[in-house]
PDB file of N, CA and C in Angstrom:
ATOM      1  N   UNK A   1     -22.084  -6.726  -3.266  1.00  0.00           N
ATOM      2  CA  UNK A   1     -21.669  -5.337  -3.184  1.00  0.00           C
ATOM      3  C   UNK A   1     -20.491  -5.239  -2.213  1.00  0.00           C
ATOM      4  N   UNK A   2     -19.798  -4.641  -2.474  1.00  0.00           N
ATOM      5  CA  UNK A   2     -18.039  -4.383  -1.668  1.00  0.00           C
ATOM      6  C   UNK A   2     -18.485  -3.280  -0.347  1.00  0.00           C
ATOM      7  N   UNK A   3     -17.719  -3.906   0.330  1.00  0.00           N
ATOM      8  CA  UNK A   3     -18.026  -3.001   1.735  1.00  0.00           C
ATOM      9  C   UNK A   3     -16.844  -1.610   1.267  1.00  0.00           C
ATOM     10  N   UNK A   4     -16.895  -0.767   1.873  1.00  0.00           N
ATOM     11  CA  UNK A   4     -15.702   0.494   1.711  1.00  0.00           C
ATOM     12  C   UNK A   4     -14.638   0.185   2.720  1.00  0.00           C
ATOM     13  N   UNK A   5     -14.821  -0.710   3.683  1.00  0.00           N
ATOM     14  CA  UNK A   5     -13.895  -0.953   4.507  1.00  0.00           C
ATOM     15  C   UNK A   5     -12.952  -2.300   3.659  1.00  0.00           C
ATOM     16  N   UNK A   6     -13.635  -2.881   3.123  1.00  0.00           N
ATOM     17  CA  UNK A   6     -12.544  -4.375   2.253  1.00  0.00           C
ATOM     18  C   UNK A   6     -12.269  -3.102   1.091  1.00  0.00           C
ATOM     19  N   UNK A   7     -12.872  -2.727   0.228  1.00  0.00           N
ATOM     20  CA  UNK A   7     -12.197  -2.062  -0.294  1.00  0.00           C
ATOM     21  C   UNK A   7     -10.968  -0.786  -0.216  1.00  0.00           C
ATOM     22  N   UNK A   8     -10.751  -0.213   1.382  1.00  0.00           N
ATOM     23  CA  UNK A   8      -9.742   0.087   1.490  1.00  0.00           C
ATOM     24  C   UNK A   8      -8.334  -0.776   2.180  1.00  0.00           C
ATOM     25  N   UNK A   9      -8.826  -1.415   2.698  1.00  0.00           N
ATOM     26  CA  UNK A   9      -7.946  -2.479   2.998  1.00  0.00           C
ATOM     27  C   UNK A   9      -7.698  -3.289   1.607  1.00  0.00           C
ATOM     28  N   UNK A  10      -8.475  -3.708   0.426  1.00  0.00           N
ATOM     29  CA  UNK A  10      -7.311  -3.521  -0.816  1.00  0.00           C
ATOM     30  C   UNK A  10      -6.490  -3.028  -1.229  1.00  0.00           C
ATOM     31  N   UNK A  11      -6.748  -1.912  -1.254  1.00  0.00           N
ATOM     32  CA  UNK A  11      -6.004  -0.604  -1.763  1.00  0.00           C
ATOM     33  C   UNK A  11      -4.594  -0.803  -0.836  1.00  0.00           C
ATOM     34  N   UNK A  12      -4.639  -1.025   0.418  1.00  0.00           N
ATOM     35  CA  UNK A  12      -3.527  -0.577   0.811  1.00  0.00           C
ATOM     36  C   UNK A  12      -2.723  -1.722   0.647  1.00  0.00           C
ATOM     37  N   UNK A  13      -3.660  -3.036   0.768  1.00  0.00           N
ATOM     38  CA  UNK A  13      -2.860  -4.569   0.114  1.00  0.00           C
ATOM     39  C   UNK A  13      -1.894  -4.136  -0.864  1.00  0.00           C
ATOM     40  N   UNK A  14      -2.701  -3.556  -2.164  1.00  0.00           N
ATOM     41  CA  UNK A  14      -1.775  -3.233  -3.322  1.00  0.00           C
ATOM     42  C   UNK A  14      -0.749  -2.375  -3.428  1.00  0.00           C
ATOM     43  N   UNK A  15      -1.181  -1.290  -2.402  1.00  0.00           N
ATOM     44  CA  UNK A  15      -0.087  -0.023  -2.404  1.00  0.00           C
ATOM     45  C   UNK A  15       1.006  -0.710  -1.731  1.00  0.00           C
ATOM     46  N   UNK A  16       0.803  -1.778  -0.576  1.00  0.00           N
ATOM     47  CA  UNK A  16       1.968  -2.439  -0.168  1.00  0.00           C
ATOM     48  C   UNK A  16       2.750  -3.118  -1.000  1.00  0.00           C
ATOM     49  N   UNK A  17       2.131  -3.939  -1.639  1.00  0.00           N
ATOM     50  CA  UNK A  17       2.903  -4.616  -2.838  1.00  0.00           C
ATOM     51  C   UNK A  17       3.446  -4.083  -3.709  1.00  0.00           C
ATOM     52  N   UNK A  18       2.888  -2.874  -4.236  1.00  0.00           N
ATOM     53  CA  UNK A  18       3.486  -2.503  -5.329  1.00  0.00           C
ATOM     54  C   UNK A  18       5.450  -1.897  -4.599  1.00  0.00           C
ATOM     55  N   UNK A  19       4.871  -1.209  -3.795  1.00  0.00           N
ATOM     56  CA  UNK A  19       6.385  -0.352  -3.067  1.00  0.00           C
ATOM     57  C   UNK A  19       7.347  -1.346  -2.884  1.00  0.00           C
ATOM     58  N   UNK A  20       6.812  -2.538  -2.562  1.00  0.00           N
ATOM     59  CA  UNK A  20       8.031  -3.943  -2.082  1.00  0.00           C
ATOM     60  C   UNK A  20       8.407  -4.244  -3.463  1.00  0.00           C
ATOM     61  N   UNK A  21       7.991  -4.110  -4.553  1.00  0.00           N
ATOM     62  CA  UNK A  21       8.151  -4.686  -5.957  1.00  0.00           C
ATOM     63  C   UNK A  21       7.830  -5.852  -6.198  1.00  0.00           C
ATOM     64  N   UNK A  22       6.793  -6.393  -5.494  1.00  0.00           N
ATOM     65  CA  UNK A  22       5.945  -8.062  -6.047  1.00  0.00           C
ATOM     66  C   UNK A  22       4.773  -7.733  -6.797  1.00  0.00           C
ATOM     67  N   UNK A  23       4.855  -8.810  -7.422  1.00  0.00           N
ATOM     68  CA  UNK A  23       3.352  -9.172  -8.410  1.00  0.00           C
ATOM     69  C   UNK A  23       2.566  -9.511  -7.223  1.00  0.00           C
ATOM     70  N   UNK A  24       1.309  -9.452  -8.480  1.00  0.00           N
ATOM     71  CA  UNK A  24       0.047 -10.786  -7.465  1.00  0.00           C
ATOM     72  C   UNK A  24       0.528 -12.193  -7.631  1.00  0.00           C
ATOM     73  N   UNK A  25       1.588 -12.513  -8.824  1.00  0.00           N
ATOM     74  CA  UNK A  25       1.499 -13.890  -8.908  1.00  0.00           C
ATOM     75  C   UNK A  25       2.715 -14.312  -7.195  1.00  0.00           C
ATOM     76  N   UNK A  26       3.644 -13.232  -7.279  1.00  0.00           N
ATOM     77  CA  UNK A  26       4.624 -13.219  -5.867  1.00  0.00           C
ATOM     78  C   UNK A  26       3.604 -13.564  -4.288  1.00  0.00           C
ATOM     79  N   UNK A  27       2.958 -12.674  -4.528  1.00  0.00           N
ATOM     80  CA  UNK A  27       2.100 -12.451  -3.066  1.00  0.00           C
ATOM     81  C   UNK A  27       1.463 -13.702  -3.309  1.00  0.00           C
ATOM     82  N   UNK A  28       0.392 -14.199  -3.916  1.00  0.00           N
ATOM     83  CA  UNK A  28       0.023 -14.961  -4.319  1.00  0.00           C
ATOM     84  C   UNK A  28       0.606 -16.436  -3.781  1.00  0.00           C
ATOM     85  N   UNK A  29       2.358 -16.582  -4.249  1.00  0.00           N
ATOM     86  CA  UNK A  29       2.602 -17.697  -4.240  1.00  0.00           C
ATOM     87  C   UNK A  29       2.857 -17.809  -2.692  1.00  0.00           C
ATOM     88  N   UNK A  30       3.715 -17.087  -2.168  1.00  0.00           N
ATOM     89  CA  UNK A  30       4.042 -16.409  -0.914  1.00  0.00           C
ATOM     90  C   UNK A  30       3.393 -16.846   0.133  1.00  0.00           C
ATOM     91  N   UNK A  31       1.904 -16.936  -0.706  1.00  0.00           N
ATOM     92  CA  UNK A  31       0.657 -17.078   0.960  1.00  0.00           C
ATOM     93  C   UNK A  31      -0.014 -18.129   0.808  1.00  0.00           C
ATOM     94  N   UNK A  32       0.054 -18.741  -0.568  1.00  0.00           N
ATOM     95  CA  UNK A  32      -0.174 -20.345  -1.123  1.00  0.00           C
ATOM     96  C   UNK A  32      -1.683 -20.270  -1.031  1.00  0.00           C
ATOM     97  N   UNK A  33      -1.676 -18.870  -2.420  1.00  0.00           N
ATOM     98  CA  UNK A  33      -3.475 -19.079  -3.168  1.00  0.00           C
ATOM     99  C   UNK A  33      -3.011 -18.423  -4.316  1.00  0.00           C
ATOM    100  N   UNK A  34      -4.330 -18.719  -5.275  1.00  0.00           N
ATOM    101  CA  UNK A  34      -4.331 -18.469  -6.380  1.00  0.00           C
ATOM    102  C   UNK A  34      -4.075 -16.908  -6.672  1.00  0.00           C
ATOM    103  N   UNK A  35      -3.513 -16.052  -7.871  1.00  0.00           N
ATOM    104  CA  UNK A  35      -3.484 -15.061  -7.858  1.00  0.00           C
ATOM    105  C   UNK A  35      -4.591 -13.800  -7.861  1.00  0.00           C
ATOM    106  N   UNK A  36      -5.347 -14.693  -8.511  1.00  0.00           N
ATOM    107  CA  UNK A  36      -7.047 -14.163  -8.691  1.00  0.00           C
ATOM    108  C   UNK A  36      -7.409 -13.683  -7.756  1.00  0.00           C
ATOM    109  N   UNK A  37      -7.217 -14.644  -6.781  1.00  0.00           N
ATOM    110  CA  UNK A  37      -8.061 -14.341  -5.040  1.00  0.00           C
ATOM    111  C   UNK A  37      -7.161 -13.190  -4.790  1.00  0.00           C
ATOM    112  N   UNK A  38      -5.837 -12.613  -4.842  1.00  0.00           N
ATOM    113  CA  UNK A  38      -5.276 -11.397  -4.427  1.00  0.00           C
ATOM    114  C   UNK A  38      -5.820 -10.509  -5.413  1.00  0.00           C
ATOM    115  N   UNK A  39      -6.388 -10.712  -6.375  1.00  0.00           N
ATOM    116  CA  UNK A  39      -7.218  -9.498  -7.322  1.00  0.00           C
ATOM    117  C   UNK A  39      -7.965  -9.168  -6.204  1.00  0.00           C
ATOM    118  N   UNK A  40      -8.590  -9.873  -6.057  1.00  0.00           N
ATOM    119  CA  UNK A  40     -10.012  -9.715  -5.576  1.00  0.00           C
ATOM    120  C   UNK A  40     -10.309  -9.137  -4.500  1.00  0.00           C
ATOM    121  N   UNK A  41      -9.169  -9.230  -3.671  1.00  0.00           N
ATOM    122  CA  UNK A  41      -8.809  -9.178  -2.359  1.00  0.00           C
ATOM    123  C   UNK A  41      -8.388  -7.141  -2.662  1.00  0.00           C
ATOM    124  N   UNK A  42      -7.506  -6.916  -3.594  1.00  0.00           N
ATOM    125  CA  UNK A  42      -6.942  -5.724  -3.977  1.00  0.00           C
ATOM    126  C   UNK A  42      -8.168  -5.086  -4.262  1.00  0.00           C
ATOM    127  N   UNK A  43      -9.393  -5.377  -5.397  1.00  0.00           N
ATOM    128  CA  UNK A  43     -10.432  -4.544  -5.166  1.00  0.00           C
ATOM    129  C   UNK A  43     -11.244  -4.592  -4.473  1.00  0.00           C
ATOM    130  N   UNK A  44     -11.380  -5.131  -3.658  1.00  0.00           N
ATOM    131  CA  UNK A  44     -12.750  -5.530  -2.317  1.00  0.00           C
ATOM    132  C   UNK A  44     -13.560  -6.334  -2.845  1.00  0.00           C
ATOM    133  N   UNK A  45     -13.597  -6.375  -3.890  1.00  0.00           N
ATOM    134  CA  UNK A  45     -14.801  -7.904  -4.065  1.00  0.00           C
ATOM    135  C   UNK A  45     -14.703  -9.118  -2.792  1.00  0.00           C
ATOM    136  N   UNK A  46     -13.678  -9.071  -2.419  1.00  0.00           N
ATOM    137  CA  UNK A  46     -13.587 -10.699  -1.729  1.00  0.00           C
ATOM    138  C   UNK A  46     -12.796  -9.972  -0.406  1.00  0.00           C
ATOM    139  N   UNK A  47     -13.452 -10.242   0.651  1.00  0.00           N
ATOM    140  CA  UNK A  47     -13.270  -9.724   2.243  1.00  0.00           C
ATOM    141  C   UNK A  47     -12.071 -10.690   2.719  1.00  0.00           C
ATOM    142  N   UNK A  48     -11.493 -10.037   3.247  1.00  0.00           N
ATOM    143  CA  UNK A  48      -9.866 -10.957   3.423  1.00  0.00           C
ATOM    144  C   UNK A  48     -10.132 -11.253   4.971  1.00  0.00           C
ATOM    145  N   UNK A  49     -10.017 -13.143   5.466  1.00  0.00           N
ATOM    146  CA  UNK A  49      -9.780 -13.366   6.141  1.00  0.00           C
ATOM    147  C   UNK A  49      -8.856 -13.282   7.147  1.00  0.00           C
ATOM    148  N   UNK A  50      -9.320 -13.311   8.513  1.00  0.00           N
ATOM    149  CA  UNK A  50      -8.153 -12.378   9.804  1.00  0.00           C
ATOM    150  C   UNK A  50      -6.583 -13.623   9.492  1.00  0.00           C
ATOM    151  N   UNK A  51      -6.977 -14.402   9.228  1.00  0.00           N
ATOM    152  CA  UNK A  51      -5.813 -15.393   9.140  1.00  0.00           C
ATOM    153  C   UNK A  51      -4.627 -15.299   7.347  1.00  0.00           C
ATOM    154  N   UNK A  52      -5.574 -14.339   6.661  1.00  0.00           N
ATOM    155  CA  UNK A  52      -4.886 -14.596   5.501  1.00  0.00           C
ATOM    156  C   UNK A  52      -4.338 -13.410   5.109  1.00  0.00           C
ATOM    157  N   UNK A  53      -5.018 -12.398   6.177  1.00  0.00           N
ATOM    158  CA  UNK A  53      -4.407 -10.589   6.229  1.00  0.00           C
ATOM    159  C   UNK A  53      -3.555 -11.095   7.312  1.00  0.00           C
ATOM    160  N   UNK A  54      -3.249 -11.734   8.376  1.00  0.00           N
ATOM    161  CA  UNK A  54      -1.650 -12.134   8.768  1.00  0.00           C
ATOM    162  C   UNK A  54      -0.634 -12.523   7.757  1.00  0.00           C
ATOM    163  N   UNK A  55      -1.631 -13.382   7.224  1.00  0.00           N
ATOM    164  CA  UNK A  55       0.140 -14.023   6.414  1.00  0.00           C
ATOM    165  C   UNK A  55      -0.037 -12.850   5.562  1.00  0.00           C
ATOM    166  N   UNK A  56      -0.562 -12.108   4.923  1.00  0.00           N
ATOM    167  CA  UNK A  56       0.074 -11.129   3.728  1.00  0.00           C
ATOM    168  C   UNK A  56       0.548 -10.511   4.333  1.00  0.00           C
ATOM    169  N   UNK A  57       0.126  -9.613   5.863  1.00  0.00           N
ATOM    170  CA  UNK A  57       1.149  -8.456   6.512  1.00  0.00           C
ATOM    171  C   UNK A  57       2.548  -9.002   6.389  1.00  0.00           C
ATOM    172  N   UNK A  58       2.499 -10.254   7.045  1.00  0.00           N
ATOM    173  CA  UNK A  58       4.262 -10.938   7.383  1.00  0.00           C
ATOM    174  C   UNK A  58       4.707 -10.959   5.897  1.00  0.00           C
ATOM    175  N   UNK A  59       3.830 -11.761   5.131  1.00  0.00           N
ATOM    176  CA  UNK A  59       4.692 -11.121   3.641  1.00  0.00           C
ATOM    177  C   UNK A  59       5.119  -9.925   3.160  1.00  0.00           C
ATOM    178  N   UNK A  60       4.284  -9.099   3.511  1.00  0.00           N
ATOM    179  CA  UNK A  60       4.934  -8.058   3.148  1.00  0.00           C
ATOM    180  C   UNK A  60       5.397  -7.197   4.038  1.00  0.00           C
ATOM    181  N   UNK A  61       5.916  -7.306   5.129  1.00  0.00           N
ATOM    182  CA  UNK A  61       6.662  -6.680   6.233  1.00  0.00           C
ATOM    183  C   UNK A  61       5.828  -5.503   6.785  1.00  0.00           C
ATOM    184  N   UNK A  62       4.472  -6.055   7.243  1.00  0.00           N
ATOM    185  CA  UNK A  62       3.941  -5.068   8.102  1.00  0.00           C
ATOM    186  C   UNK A  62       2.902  -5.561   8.885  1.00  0.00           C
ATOM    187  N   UNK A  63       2.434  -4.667   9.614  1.00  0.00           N
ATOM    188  CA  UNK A  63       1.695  -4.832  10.477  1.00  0.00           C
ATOM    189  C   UNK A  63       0.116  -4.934  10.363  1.00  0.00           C
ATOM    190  N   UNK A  64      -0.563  -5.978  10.791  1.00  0.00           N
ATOM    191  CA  UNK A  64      -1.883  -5.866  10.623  1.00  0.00           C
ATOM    192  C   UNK A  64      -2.435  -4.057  10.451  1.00  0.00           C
ATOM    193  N   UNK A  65      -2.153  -3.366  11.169  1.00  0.00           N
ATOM    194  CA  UNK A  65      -2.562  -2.132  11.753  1.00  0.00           C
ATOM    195  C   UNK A  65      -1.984  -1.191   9.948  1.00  0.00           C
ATOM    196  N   UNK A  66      -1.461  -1.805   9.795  1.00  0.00           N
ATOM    197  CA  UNK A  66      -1.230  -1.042   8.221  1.00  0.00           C
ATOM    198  C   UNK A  66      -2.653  -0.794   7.409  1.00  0.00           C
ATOM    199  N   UNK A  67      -3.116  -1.964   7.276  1.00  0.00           N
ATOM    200  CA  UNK A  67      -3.815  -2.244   6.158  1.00  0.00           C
ATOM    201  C   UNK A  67      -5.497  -1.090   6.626  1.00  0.00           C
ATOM    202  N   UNK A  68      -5.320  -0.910   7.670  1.00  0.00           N
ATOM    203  CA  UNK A  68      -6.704   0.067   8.557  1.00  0.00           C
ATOM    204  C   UNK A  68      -6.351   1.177   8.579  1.00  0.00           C
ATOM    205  N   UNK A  69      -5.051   1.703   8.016  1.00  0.00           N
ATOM    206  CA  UNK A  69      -4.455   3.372   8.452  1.00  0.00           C
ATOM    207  C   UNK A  69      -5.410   3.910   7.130  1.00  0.00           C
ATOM    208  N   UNK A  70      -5.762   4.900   7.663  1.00  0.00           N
ATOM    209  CA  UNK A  70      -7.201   5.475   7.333  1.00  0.00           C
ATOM    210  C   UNK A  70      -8.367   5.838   7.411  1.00  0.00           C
ATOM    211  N   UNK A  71      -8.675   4.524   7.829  1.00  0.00           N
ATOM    212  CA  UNK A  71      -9.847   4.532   8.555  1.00  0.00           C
ATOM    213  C   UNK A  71     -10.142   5.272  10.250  1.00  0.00           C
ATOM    214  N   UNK A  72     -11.294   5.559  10.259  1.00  0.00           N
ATOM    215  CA  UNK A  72     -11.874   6.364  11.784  1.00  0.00           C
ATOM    216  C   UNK A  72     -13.161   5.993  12.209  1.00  0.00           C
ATOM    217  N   UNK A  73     -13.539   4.712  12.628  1.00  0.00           N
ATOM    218  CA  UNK A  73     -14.599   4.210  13.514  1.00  0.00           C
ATOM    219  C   UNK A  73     -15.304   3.488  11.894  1.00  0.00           C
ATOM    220  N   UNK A  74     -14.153   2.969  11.768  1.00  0.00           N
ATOM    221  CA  UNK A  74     -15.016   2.015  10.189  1.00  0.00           C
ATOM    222  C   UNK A  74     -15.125   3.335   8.939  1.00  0.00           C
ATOM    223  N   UNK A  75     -14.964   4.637   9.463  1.00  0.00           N
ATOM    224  CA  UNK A  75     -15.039   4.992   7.851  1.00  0.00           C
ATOM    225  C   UNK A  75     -13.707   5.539   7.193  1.00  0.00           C
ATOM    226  N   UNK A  76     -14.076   5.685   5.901  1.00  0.00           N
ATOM    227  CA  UNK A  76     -12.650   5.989   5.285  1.00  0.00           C
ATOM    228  C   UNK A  76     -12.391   7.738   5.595  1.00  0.00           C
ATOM    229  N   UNK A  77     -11.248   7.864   5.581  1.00  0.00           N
ATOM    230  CA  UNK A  77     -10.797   9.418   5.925  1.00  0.00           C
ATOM    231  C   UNK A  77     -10.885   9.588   4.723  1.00  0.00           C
ATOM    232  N   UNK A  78     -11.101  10.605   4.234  1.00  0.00           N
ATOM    233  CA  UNK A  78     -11.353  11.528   3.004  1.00  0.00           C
ATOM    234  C   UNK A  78     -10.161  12.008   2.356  1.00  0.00           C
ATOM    235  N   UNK A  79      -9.336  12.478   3.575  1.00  0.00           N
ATOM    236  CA  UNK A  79      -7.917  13.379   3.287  1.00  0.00           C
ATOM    237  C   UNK A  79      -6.817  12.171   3.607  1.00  0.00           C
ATOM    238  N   UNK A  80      -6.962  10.616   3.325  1.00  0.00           N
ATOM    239  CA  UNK A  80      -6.022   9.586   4.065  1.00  0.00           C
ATOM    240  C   UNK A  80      -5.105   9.510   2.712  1.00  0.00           C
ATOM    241  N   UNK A  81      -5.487   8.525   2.092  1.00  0.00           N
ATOM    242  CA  UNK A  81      -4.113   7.870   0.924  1.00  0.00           C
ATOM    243  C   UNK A  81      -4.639   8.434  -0.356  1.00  0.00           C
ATOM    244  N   UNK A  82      -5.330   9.305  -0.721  1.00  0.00           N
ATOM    245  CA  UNK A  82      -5.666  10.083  -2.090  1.00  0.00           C
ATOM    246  C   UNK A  82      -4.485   9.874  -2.845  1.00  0.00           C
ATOM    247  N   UNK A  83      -3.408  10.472  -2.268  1.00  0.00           N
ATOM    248  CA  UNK A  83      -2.033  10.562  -2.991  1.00  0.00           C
ATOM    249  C   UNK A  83      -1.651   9.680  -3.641  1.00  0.00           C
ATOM    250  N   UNK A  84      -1.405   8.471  -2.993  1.00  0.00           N
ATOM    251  CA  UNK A  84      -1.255   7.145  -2.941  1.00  0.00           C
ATOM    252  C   UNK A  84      -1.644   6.364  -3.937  1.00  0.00           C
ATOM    253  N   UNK A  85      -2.777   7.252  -4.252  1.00  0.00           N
ATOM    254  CA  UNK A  85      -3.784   6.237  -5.420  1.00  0.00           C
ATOM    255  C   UNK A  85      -2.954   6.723  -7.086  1.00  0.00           C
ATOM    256  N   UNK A  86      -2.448   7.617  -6.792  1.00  0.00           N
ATOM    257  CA  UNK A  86      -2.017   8.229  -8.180  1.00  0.00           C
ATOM    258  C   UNK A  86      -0.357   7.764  -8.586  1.00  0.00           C
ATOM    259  N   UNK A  87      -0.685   6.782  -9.178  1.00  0.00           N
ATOM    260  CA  UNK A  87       0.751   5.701  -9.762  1.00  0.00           C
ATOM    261  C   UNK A  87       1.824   6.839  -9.991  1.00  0.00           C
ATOM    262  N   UNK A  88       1.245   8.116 -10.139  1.00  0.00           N
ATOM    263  CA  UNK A  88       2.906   8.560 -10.455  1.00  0.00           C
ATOM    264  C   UNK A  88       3.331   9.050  -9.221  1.00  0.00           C
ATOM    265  N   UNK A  89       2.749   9.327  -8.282  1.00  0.00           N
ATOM    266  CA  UNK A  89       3.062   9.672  -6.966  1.00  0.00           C
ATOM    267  C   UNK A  89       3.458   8.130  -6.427  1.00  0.00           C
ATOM    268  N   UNK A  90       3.098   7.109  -6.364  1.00  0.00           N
ATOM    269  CA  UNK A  90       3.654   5.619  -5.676  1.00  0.00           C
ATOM    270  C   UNK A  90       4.721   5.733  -6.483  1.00  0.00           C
ATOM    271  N   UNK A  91       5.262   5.933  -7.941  1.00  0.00           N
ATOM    272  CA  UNK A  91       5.951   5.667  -8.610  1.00  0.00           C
ATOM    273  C   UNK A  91       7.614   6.383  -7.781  1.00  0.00           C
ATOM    274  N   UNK A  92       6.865   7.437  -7.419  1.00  0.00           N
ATOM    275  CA  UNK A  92       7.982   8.298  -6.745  1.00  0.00           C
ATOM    276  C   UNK A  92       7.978   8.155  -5.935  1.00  0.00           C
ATOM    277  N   UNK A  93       7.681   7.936  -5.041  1.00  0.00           N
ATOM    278  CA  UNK A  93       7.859   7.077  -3.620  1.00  0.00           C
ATOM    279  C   UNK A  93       8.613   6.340  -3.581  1.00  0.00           C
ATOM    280  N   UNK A  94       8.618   5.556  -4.728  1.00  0.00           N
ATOM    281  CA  UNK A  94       9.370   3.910  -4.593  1.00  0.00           C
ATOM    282  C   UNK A  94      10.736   4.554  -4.833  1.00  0.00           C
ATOM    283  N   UNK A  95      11.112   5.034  -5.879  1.00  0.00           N
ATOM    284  CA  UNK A  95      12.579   5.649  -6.468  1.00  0.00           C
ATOM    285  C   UNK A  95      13.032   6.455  -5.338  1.00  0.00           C
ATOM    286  N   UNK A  96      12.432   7.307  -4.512  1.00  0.00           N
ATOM    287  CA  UNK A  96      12.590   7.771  -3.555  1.00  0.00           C
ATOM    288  C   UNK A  96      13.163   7.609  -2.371  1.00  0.00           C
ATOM    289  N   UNK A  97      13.109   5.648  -1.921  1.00  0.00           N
ATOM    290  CA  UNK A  97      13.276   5.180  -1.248  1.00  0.00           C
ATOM    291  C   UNK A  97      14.577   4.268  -1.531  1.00  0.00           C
ATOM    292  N   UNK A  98      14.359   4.300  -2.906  1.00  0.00           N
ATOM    293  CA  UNK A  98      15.300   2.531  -3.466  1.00  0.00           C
ATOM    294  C   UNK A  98      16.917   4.049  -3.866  1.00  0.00           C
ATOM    295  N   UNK A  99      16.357   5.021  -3.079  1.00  0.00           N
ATOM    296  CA  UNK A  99      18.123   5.966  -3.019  1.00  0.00           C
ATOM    297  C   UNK A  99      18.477   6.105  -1.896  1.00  0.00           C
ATOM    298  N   UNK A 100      20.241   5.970  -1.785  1.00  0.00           N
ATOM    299  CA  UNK A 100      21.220   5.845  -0.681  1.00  0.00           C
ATOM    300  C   UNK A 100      20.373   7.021   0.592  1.00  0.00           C
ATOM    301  N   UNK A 101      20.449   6.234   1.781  1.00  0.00           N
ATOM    302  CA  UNK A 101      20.023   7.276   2.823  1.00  0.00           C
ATOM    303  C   UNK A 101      20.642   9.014   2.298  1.00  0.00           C
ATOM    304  N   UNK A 102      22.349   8.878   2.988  1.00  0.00           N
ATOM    305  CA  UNK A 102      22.549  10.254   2.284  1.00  0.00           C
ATOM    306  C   UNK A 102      22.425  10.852   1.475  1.00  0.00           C
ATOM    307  N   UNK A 103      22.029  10.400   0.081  1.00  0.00           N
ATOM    308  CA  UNK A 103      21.488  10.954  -1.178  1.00  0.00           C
ATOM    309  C   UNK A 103      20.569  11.635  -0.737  1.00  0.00           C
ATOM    310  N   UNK A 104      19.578  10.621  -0.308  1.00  0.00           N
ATOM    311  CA  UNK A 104      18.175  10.834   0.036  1.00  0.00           C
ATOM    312  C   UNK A 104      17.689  11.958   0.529  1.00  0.00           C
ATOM    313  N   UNK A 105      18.559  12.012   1.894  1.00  0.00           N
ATOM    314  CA  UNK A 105      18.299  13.140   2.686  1.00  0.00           C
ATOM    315  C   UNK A 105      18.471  14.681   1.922  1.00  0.00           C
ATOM    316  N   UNK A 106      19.541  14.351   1.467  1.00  0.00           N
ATOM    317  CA  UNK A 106      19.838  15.526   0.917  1.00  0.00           C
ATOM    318  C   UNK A 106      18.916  15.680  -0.452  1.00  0.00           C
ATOM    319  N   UNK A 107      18.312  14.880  -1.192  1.00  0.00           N
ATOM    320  CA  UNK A 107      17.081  15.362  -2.078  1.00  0.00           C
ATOM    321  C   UNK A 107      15.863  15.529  -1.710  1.00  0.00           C
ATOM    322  N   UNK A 108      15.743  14.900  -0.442  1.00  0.00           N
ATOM    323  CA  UNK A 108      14.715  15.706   0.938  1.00  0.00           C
ATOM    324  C   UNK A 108      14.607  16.794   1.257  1.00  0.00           C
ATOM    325  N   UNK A 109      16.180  17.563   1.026  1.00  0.00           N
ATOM    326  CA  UNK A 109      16.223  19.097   1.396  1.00  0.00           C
ATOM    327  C   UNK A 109      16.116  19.782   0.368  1.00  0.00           C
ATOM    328  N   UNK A 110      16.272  19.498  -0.595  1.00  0.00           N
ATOM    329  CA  UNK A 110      16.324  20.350  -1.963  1.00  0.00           C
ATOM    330  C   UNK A 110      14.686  20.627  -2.012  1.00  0.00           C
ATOM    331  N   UNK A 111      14.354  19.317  -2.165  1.00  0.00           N
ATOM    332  CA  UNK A 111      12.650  19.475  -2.489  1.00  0.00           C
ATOM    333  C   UNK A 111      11.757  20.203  -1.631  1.00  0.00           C
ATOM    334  N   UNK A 112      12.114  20.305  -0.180  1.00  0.00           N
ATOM    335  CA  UNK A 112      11.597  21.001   0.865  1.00  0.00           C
ATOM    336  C   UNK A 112      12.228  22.312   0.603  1.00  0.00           C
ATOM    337  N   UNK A 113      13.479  22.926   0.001  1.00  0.00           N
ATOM    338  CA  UNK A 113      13.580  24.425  -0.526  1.00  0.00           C
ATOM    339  C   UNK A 113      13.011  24.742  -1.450  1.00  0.00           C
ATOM    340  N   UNK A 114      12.774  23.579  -2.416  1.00  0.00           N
ATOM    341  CA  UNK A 114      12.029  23.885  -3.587  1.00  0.00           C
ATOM    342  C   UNK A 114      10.817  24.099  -3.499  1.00  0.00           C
ATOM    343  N   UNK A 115      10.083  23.260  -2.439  1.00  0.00           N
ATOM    344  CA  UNK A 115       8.274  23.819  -2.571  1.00  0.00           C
ATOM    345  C   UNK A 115       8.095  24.813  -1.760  1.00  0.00           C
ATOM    346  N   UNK A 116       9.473  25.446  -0.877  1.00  0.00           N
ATOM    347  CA  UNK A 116       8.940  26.720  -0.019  1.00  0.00           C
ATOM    348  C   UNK A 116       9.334  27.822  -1.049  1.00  0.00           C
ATOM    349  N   UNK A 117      10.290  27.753  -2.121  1.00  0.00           N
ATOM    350  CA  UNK A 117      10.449  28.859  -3.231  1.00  0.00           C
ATOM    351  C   UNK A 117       9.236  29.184  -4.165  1.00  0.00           C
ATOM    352  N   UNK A 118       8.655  27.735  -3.980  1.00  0.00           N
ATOM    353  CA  UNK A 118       7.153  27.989  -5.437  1.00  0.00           C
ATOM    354  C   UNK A 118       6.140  29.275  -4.699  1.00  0.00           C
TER     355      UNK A 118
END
C-alpha cells in the first residue's frame, strides 16, 4: 500500500519533469536506472531513496525541499498542487514560461486585467 507522503513526492517528481520537458526514459537515463523504477517512483508504489531523490533534484534543477512543498507535519495540504494535477493547467505553465521575459510580463498583465474584469 503507497504511503500519501511517496505518493506526493511522485507527483511532484513528475510535475518536475514534465515542465523541464524530459521523459522517464531522460530522467531515467540521467540517474542510471531503469525507466520503470521512475514510474513507480511518479506513482508512489516505490519510496524513493534519500540518495536517489538527490540525484533526481540535481537532475532536474531543484532542491530536495521541492519535492515536500505541500506537505505540513507529513500531511498533504488539501489546497497545495490541485492545479498542478490538471495537464491543461501544467500545459500552460510550461508555454507560459518557454515566452520572452518581456512578452511574458506583459501577458502577466493582460491576464491579471482580465480576471479582475470577469
Amino acid at each position: 500500500m503507497k504511503h500519501p507522503v511517496d505518493a506526493h513526492v511522485g507527483k511532484r517528481i513528475r510535475h518536475r519533469r514534465w515542465m523541464v520537458g524530459m521523459t522517464q526514459q531522460q530522467l531515467a537515463d540521467k540517474v542510471g536506472i531503469k525507466f520503470q523504477q521512475i514510474q513507480k517512483y511518479e506513482t508512489g508504489m516505490n519510496r524513493v531513496s534519500a540518495s536517489r531523490l538527490w540525484d533526481i533534484a540535481e537532475t532536474l534543477g531543484v532542491t530536495i525541499s521541492f519535492f515536500f512543498e505541500g506537505l505540513a507535519n507529513g500531511v498533504i495540504n488539501p489546497a497545495g498542487n490541485d492545479m498542478m494535477a490538471d495537464k491543461e493547467a501544467m500545459e500552460l505553465v510550461r508555454s507560459y514560461y518557454a515566452i520572452p521575459e518581456a512578452q511574458r510580463r506583459r501577458l502577466f498583465d493582460l491576464a491579471r486585467v482580465l480576471s479582475e474584469a470577469a
